[in-house]
Protein backbone atom coordinates (compact mmCIF):
# COMPACT_ATOMS: atom_id res chain seq x y z
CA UNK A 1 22.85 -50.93 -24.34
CA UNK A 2 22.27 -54.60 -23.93
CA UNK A 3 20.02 -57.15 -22.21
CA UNK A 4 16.83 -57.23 -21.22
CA UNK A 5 15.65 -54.68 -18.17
CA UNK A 6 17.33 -55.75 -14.99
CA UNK A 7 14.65 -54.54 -12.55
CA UNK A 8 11.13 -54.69 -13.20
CA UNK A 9 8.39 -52.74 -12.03
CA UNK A 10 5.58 -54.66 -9.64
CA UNK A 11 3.03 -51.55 -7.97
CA UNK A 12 2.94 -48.10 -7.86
CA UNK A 13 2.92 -46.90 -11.97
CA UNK A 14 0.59 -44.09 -10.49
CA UNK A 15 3.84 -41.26 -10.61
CA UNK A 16 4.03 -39.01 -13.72
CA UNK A 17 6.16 -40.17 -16.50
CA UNK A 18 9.31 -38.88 -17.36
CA UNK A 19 10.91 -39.08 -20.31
CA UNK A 20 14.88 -39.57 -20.93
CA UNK A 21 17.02 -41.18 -23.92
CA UNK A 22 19.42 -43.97 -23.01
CA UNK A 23 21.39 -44.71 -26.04
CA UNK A 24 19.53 -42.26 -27.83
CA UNK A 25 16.49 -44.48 -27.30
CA UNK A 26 12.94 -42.76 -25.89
CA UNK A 27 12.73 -44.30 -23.12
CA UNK A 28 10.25 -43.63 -19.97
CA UNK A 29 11.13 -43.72 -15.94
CA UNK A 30 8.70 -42.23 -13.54
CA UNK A 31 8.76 -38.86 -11.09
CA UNK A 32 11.00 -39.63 -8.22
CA UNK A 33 12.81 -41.91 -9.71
CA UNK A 34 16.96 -41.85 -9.40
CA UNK A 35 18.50 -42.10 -12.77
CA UNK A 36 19.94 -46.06 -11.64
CA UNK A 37 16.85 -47.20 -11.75
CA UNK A 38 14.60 -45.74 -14.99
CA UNK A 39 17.93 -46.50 -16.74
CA UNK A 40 17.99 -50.50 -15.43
CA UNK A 41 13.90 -50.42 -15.68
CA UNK A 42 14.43 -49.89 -19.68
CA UNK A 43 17.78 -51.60 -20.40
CA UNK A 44 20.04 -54.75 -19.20
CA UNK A 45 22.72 -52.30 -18.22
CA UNK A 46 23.78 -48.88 -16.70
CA UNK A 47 27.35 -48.46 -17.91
CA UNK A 48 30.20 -50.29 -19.84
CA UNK A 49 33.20 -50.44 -17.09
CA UNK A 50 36.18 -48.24 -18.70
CA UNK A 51 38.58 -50.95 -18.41
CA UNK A 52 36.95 -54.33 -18.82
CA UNK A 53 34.68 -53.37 -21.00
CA UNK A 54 31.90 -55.35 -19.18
CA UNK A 55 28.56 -54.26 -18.29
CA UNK A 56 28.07 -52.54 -14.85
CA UNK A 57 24.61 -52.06 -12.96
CA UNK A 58 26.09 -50.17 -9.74
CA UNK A 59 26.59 -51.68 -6.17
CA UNK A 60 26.09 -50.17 -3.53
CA UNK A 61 22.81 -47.81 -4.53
CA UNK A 62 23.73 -45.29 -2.06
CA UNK A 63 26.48 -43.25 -3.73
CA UNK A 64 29.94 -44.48 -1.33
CA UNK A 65 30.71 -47.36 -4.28
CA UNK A 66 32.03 -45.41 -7.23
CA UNK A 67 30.44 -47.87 -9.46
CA UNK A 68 27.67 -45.84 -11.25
CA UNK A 69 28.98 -43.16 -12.71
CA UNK A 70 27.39 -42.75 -16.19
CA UNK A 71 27.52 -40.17 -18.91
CA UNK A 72 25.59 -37.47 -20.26
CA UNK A 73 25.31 -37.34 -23.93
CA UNK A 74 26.75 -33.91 -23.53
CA UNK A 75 29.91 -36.25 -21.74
CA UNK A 76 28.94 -34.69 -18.28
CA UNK A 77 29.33 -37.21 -15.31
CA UNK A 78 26.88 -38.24 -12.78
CA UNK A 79 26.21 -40.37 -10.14
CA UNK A 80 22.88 -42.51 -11.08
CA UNK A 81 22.41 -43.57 -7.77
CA UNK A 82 21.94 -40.75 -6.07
CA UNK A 83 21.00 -38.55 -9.61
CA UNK A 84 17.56 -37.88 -9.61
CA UNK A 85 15.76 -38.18 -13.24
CA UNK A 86 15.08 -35.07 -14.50
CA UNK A 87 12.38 -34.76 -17.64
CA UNK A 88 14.95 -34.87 -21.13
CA UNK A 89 18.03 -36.48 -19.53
CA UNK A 90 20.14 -37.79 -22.27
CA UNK A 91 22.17 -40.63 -20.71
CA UNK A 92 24.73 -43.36 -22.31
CA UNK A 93 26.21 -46.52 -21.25
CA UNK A 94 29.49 -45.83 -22.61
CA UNK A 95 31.89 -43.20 -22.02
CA UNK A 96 31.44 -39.84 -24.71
CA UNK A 97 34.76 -39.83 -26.94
């Protein structure tokens, strides 16, 4: 994980907190959030692309791009777009080996 947070939050920090690890780093989004962006309101980055090996952040935000697919830590695949955060998520910018 790399960078400093691409989207930043202006109004609104009234939701309940949710917790998730990115990286294996605590980090905090809030209820209703998709998992795009609590992962780009705590880090620079949602995903390493597979074959360039640079940073991705999505595209599209509405799930027809293919370019936010992320990891679980347990190496399932989701669509963080379109993923809704869920309390304990444990997510990772590069793919699981």
């Amino acid at each position: 994980m790399t960078g400093a947070p691409l989207l930043v939050r202006l109004a609104g920090n009234t939701r309940r907190a949710v917790p998730f690890t990115l990286d294996g780093r605590p980090c905090t989004g809030l209820e209703g959030d998709t998992v795009l962006t609590a992962v780009l309101t705590a880090a620079g980055q949602l995903r390493v692309h597979e074959a360039s090996g640079l940073p991705h952040a999505g595209f599209c935000a509405m799930g027809a791009c293919q370019d936010c697919w992320m990891d679980t830590a347990g190496g399932e695949r989701l669509r963080a777009c379109t993923t809704p955060l869920a309390p304990g998520m444990q997510l990772r910018t590069e793919r699981a080996a």
